[in-house]
N, C-alpha and C. Protein backbone atom coordinates (compact mmCIF):
# COMPACT_ATOMS: atom_id res chain seq x y z
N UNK A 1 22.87 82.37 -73.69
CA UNK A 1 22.07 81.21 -73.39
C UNK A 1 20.59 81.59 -73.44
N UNK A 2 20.12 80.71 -74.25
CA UNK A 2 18.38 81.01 -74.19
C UNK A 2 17.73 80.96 -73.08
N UNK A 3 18.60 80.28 -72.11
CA UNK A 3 17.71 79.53 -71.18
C UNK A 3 18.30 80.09 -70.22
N UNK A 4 19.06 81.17 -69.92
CA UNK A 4 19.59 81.93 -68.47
C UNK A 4 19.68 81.21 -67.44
N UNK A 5 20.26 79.73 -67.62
CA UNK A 5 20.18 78.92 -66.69
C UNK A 5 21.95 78.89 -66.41
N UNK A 6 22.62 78.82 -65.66
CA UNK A 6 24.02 79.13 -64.69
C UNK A 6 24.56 77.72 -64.77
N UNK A 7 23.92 76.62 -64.70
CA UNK A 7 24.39 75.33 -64.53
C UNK A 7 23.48 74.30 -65.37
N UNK A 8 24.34 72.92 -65.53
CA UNK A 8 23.43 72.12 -66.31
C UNK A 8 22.22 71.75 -65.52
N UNK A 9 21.45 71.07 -66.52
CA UNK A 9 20.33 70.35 -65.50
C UNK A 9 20.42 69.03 -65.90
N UNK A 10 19.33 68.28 -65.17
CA UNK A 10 19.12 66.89 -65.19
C UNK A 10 17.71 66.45 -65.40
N UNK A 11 17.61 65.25 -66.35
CA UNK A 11 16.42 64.57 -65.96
C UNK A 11 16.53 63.37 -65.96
N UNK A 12 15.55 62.29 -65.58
CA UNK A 12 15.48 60.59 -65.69
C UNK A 12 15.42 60.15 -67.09
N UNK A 13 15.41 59.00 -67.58
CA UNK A 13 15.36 58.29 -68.85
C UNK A 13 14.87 56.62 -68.18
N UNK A 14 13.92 56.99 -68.61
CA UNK A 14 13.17 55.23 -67.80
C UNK A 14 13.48 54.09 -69.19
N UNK A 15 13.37 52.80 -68.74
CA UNK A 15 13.85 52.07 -69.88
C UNK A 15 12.92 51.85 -70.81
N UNK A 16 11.67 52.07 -70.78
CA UNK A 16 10.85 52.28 -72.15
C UNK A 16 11.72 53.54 -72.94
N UNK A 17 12.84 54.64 -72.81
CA UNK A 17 12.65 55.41 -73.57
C UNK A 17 14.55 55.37 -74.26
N UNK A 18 14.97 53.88 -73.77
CA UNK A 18 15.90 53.27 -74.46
C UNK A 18 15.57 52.61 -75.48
N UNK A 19 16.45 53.29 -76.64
CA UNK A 19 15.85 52.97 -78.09
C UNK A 19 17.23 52.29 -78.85
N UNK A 20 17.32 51.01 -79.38
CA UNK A 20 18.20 50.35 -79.86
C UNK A 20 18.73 51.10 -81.10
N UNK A 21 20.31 50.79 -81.70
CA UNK A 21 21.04 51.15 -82.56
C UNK A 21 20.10 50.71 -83.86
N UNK A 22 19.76 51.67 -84.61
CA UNK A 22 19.05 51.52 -85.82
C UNK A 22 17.70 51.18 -85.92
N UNK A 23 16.26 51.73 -84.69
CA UNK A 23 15.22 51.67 -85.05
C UNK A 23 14.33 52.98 -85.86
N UNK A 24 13.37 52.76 -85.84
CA UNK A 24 13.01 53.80 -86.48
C UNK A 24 11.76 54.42 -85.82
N UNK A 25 11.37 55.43 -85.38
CA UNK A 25 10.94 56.49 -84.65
C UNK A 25 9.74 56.93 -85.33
N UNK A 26 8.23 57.09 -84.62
CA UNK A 26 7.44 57.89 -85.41
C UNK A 26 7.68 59.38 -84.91
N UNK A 27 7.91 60.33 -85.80
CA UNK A 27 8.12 61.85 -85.33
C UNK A 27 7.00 62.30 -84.69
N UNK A 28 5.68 62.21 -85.37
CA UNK A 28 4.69 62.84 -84.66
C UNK A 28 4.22 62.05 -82.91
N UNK A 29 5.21 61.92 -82.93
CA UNK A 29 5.17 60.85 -81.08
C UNK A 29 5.68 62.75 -80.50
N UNK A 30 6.14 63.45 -81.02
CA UNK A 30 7.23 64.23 -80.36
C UNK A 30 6.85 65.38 -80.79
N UNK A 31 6.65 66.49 -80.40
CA UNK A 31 5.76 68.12 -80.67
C UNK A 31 7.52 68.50 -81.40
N UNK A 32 8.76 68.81 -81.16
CA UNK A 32 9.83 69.46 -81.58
C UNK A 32 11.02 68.39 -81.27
N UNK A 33 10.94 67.61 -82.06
CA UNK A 33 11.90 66.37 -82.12
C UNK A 33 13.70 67.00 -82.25
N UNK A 34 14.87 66.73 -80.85
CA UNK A 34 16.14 67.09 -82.02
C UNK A 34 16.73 65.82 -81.29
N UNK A 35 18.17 65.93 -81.56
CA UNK A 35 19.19 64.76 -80.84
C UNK A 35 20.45 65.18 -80.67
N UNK A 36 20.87 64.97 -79.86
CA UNK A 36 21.90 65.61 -79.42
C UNK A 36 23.07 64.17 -79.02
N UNK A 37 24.44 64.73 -79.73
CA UNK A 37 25.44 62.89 -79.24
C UNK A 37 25.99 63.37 -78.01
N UNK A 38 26.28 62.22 -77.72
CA UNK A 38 26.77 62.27 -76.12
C UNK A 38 27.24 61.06 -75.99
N UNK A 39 27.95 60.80 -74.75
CA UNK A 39 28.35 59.35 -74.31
C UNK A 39 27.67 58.75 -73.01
N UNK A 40 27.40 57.55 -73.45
CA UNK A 40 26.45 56.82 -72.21
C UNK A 40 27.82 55.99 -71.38
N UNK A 41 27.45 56.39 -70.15
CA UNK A 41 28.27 55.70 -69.22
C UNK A 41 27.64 54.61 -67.90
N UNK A 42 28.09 53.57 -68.00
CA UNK A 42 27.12 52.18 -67.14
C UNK A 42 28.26 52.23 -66.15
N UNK A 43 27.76 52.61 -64.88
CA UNK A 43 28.23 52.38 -63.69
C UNK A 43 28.60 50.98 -63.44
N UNK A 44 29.59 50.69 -62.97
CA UNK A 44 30.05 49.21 -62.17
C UNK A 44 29.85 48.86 -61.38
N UNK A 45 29.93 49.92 -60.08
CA UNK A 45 29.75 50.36 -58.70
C UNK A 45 28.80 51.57 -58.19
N UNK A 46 28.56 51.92 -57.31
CA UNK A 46 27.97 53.12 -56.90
C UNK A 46 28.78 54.49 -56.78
N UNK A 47 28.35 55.27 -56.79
CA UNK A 47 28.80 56.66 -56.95
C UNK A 47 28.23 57.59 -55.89
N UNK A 48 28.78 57.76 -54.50
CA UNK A 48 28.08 58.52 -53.63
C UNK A 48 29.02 59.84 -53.74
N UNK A 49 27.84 60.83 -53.83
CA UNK A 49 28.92 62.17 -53.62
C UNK A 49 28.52 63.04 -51.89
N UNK A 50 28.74 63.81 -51.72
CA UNK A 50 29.82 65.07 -52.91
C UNK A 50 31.42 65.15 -52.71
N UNK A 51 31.87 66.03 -53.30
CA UNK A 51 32.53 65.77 -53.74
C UNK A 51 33.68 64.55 -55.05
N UNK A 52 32.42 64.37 -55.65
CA UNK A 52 32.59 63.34 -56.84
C UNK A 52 33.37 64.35 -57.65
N UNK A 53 35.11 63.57 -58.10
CA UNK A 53 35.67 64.04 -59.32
C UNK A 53 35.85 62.99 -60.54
N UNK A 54 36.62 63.74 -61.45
CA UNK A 54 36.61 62.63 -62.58
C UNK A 54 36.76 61.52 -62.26
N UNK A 55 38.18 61.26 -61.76
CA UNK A 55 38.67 59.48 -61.53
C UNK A 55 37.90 59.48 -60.31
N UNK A 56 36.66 59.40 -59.64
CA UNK A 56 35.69 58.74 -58.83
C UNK A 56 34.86 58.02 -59.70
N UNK A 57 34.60 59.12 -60.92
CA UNK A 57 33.70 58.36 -61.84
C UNK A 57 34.52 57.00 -62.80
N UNK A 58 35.71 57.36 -63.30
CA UNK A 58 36.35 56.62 -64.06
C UNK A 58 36.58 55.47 -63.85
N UNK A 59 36.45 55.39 -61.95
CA UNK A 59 36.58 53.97 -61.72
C UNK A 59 35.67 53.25 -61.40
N UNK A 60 34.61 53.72 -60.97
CA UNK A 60 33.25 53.49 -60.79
C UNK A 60 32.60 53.30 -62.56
N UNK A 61 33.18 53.29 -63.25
CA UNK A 61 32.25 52.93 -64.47
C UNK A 61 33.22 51.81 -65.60
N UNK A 62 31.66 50.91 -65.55
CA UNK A 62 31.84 49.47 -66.36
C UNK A 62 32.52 50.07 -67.72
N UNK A 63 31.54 50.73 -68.37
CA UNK A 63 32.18 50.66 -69.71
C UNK A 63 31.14 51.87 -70.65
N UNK A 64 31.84 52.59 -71.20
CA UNK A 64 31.35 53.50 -71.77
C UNK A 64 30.56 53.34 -73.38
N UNK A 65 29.87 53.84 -73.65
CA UNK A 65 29.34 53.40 -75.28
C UNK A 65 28.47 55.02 -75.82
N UNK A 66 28.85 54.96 -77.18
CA UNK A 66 28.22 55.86 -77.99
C UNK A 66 26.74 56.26 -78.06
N UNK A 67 26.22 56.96 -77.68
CA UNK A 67 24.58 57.12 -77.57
C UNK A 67 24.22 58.72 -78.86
N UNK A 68 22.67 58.96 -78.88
CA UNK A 68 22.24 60.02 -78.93
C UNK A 68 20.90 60.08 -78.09
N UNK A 69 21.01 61.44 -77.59
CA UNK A 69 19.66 61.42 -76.73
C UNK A 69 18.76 62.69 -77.54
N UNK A 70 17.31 61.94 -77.54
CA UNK A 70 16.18 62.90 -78.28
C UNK A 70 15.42 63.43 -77.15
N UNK A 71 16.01 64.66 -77.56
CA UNK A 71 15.25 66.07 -77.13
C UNK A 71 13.69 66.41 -77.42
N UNK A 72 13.15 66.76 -76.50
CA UNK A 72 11.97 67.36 -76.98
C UNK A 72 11.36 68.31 -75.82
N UNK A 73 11.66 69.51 -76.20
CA UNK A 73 11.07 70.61 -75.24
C UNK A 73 9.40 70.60 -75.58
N UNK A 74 8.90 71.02 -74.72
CA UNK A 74 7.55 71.07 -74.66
C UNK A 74 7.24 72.45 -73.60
N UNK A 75 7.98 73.27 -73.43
CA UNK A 75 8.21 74.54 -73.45
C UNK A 75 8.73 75.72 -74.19
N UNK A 76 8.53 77.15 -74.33
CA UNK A 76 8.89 77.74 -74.82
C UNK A 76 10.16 78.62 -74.33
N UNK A 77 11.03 79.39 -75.44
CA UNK A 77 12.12 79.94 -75.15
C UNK A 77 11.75 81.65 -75.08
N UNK A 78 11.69 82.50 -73.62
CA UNK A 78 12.83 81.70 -72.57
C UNK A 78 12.66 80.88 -72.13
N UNK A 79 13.42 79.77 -71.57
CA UNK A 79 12.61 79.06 -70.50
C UNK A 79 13.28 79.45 -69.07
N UNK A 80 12.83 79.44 -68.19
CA UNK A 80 13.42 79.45 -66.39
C UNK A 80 13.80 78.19 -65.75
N UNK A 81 14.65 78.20 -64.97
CA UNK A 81 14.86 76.54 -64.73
C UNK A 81 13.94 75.89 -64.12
N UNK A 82 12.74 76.39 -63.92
CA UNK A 82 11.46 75.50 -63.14
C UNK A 82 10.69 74.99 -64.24
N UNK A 83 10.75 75.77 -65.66
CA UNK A 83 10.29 74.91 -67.22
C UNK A 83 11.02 73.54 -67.13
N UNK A 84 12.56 73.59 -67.01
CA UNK A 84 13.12 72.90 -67.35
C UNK A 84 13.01 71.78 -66.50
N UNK A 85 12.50 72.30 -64.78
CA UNK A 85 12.85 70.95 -64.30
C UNK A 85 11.26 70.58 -64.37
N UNK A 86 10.07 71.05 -64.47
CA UNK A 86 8.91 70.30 -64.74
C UNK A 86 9.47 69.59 -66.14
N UNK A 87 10.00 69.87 -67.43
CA UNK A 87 9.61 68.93 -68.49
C UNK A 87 11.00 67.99 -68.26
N UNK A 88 11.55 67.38 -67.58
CA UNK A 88 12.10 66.49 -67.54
C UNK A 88 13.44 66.79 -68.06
N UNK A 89 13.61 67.98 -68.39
CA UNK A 89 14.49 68.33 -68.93
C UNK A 89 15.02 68.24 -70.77
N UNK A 90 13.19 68.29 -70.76
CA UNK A 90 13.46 67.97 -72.31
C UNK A 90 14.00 66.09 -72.95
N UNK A 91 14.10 65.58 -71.69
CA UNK A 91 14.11 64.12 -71.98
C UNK A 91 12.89 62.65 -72.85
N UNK A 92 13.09 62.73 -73.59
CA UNK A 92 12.70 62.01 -74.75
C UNK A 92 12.66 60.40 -75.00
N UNK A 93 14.06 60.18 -75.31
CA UNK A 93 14.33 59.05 -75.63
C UNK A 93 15.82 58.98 -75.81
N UNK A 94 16.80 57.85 -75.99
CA UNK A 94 18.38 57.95 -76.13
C UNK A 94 18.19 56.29 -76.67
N UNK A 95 19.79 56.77 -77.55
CA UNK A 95 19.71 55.53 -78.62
C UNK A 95 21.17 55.12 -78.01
N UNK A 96 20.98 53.97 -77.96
CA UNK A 96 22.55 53.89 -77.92
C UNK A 96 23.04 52.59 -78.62
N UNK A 97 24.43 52.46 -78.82
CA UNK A 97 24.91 51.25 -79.87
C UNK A 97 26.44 52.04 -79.75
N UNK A 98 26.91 51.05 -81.13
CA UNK A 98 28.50 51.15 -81.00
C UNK A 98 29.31 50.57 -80.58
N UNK A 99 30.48 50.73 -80.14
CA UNK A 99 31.56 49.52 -79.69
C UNK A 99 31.48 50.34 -78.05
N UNK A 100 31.30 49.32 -77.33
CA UNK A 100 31.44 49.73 -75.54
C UNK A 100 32.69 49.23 -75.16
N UNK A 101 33.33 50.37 -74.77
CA UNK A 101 34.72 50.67 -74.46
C UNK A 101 34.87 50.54 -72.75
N UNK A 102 35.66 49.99 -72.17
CA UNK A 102 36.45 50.43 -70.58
C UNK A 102 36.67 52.14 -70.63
N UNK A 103 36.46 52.08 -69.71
CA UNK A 103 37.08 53.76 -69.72
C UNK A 103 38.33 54.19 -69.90
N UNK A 104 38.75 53.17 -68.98
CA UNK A 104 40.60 53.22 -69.06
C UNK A 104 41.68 52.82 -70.33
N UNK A 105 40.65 52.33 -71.22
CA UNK A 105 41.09 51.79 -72.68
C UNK A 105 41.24 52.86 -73.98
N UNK A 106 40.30 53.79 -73.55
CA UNK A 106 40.65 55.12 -74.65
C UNK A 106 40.24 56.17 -73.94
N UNK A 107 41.03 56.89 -74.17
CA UNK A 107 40.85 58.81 -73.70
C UNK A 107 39.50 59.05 -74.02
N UNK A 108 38.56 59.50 -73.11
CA UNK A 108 37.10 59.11 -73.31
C UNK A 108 37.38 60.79 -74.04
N UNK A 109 37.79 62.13 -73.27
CA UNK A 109 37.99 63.20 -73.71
C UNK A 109 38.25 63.46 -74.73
N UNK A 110 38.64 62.73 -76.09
CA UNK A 110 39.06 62.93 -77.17
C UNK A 110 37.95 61.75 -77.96
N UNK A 111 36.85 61.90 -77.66
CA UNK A 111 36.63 61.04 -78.32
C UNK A 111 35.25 62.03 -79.22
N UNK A 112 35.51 61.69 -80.39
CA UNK A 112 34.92 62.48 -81.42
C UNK A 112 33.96 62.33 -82.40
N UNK A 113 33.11 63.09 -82.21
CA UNK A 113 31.89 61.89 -83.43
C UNK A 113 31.33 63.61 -84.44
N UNK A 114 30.84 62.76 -85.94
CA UNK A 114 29.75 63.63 -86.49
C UNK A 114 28.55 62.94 -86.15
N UNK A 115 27.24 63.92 -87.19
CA UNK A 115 25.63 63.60 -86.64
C UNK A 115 25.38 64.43 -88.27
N UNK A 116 25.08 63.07 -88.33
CA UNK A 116 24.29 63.35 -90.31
C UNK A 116 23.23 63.31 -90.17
N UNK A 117 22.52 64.19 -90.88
CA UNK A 117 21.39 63.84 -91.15
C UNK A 117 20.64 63.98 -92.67
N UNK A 118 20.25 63.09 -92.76
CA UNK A 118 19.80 62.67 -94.38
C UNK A 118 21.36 62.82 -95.14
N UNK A 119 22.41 62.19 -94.87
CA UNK A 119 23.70 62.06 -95.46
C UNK A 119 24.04 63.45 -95.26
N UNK A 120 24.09 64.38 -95.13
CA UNK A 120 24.96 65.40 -94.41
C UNK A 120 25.22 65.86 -93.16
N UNK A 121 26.43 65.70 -93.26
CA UNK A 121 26.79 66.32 -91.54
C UNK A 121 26.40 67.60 -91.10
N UNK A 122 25.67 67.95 -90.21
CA UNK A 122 25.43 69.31 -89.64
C UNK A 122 25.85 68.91 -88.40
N UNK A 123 26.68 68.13 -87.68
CA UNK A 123 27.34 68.60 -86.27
C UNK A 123 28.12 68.01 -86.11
N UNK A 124 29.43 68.68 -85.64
CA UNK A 124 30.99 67.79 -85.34
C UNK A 124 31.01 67.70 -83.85
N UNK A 125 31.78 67.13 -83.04
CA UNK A 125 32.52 68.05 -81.96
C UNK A 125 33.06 66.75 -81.20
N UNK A 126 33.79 67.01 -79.90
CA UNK A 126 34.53 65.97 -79.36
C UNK A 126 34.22 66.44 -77.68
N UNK A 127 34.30 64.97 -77.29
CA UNK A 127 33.30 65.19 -75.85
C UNK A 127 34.02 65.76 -74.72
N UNK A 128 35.14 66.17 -74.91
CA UNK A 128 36.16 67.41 -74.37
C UNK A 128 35.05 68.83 -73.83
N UNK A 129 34.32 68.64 -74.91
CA UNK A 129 33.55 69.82 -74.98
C UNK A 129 31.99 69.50 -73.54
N UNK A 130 32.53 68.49 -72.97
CA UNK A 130 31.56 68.58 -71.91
C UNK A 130 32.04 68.66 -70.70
N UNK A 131 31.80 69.89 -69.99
CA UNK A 131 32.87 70.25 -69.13
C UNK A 131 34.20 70.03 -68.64
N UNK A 132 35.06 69.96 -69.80
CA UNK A 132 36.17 69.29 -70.05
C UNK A 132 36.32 68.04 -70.00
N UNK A 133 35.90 67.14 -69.97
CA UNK A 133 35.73 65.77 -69.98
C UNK A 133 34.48 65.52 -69.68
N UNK A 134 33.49 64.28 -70.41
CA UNK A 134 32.76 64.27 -70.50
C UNK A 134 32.48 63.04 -68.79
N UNK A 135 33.16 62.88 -68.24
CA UNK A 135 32.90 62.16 -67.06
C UNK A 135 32.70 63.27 -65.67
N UNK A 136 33.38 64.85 -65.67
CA UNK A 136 32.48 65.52 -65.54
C UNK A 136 31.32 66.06 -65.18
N UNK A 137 30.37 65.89 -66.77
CA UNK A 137 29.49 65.59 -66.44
C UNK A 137 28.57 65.09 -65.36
N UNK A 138 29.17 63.72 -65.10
CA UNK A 138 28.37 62.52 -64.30
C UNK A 138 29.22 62.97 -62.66
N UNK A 139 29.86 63.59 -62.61
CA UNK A 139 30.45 63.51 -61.29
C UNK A 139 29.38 64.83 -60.46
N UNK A 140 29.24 65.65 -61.69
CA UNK A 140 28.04 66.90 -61.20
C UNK A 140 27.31 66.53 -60.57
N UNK A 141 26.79 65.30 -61.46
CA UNK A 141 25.20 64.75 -61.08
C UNK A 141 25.58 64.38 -60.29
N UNK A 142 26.30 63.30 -59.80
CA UNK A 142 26.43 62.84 -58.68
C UNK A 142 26.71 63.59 -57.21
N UNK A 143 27.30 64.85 -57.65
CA UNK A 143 27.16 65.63 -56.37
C UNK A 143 25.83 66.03 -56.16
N UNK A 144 25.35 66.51 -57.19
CA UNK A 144 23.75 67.32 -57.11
C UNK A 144 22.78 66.45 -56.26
N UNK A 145 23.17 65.24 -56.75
CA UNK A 145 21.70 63.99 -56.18
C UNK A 145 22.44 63.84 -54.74
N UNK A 146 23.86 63.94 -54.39
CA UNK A 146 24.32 63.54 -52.95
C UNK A 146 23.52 64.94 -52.26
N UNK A 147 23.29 66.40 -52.40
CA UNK A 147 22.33 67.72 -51.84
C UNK A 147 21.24 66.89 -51.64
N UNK A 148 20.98 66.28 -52.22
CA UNK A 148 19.32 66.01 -51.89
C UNK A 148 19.16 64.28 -51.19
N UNK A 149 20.05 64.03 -50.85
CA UNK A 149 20.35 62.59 -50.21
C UNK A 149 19.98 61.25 -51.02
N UNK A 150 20.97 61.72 -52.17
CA UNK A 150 20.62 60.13 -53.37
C UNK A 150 21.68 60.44 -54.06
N UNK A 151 22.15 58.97 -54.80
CA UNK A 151 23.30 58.65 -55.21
C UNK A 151 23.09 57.75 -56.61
N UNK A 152 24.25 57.90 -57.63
CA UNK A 152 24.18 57.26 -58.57
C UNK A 152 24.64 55.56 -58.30
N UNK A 153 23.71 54.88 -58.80
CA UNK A 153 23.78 53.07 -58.34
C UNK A 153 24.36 51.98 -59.74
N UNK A 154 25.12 51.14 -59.11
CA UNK A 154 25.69 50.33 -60.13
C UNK A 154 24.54 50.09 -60.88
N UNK A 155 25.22 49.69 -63.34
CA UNK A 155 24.11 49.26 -63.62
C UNK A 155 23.07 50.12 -64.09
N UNK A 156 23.58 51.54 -63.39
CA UNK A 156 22.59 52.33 -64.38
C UNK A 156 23.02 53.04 -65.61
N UNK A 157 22.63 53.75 -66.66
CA UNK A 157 23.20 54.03 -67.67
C UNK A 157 22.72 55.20 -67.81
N UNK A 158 23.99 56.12 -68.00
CA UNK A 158 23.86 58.11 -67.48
C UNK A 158 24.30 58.60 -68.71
N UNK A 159 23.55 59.72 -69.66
CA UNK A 159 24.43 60.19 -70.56
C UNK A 159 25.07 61.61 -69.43
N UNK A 160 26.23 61.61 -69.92
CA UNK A 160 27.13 62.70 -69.65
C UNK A 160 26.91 63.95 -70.22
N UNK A 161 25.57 64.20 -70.87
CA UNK A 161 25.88 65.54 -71.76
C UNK A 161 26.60 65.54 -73.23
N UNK A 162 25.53 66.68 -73.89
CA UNK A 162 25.96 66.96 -75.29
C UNK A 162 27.15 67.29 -75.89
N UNK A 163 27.76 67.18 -76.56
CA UNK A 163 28.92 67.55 -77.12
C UNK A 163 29.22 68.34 -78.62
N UNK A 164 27.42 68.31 -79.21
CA UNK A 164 26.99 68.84 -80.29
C UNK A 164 25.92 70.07 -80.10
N UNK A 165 25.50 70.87 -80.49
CA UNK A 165 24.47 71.27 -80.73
C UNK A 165 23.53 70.52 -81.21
N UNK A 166 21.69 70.65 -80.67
CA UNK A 166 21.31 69.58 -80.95
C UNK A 166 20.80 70.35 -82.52
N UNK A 167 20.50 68.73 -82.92
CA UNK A 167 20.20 69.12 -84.50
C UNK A 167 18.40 68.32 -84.95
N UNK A 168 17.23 69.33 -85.73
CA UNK A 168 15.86 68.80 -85.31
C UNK A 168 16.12 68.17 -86.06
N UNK A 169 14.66 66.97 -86.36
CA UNK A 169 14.42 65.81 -87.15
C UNK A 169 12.81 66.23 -87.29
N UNK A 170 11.91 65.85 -88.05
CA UNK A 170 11.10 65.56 -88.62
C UNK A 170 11.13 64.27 -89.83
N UNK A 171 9.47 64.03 -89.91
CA UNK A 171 9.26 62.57 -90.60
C UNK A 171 10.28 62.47 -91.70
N UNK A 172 11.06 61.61 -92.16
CA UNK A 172 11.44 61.27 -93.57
C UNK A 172 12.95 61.55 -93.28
N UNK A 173 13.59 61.69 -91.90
CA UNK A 173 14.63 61.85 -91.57
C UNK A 173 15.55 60.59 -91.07
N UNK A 174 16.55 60.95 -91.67
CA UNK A 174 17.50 59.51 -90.80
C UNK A 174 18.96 60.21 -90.98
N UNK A 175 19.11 59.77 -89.30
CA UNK A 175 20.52 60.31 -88.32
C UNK A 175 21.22 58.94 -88.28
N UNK A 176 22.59 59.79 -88.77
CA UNK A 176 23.71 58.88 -88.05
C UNK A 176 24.53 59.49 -87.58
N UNK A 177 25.31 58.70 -86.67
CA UNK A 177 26.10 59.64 -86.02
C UNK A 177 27.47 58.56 -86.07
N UNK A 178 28.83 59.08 -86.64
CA UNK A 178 29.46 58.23 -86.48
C UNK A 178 31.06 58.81 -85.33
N UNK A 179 31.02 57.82 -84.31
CA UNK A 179 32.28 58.12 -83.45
C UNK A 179 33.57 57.62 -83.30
N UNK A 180 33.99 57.05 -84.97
CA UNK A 180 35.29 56.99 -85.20
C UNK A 180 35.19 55.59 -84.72
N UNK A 181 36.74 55.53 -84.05
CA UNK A 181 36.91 54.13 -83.44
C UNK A 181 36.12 53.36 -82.25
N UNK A 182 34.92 54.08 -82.10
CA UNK A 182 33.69 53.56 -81.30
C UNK A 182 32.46 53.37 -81.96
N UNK A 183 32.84 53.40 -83.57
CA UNK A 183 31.60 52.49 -84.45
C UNK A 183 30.51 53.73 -84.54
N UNK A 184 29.51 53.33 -85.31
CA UNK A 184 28.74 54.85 -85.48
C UNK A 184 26.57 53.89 -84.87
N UNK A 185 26.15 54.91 -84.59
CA UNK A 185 24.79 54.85 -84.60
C UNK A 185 24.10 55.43 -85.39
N UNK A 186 22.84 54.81 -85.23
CA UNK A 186 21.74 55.61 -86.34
C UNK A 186 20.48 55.38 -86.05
N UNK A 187 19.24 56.50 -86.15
CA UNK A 187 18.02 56.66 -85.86
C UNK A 187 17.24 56.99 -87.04
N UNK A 188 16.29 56.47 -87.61
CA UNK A 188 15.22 56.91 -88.35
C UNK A 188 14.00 57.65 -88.00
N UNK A 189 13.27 58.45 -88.57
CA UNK A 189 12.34 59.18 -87.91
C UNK A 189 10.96 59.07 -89.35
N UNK A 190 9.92 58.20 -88.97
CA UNK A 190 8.91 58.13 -90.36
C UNK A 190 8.19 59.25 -90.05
């Protein structure tokens, strides 16, 4: 790990930096532009932890949908986790689109996407690959924020973590990412 960091981290995503299925992006907004797929999950209910496991989250969430979230470190490698938690965690922007699924309607764990860019794929993977299920993810957070006396609230929309390696972009680039039977997204970058 570049980043000798033991556990994931976290940052916010305010709704200016929700970016609709198929806009197009100026790169130079962003010092080291990448994107990474993941799945966005919209709470129904609230989520108080700790002790948050999967099916706490599974039932606590409206409906799941296909995202990518853009990365942009504005630190250097190594980084220490106090880089990481001053830059937000490298939080950017996240696209999301696709078909929004129930949770309980498809095996969210098997759910599998590529990430093209300029018509070739450079990243596969299936969201298994986020701490074994990508709901997981969100149950972490939700313990982490219950340590510090805060909780995940209906209505909000959490990515769960990468499932790809992220892959950069610069101007003249355009990403898609497609996740099978959850429809595909796509980002342009001028």
């Amino acid at each position: 790990m570049a980043s000798k960091m033991t556990e994931p981290d976290y940052g916010f995503l305010t709704d200016d930096m929700v970016v609709n299925d198929g806009a197009t992006l100026d790169a130079n907004r962003y010092l080291k532009p990448r994107l990474e797929v993941e799945l966005a999950f919209v709470l129904g209910s609230d989520l108080h932890g700790p002790n948050l496991r999967v099916h706490d989250v599974l039932r606590a969430t409206e409906y799941v949908v296909p995202a990518l979230e853009v990365i942009d470190y504005r630190t250097e490698v190594p980084r220490a986790i106090t880089d990481t938690i001053a830059d937000n965690a490298a939080a950017a922007a996240m696209v999301v689109g696709g078909r929004v699924v129930r949770p309980m309607d498809v095996d969210v764990r098997w759910v599998a996407a590529t990430l093209s860019k300029n018509g070739v794929i450079e990243e596969s993977g299936v969201s298994a690959a986020v701490m074994g299920h990508p709901a997981a993810g969100i149950a972490w957070l939700g313990n982490k924020l219950a340590a510090v006396g805060e909780h995940l609230e209906a209505g909000q929309l959490l990515l769960s973590g990468s499932f790809t390696r992220p892959v950069s972009v610069e101007p003249n680039t355009v990403i898609h990412a497609d996740f099978g039977p959850l429809g595909s997204i796509g980002v342009a970058f001028r």
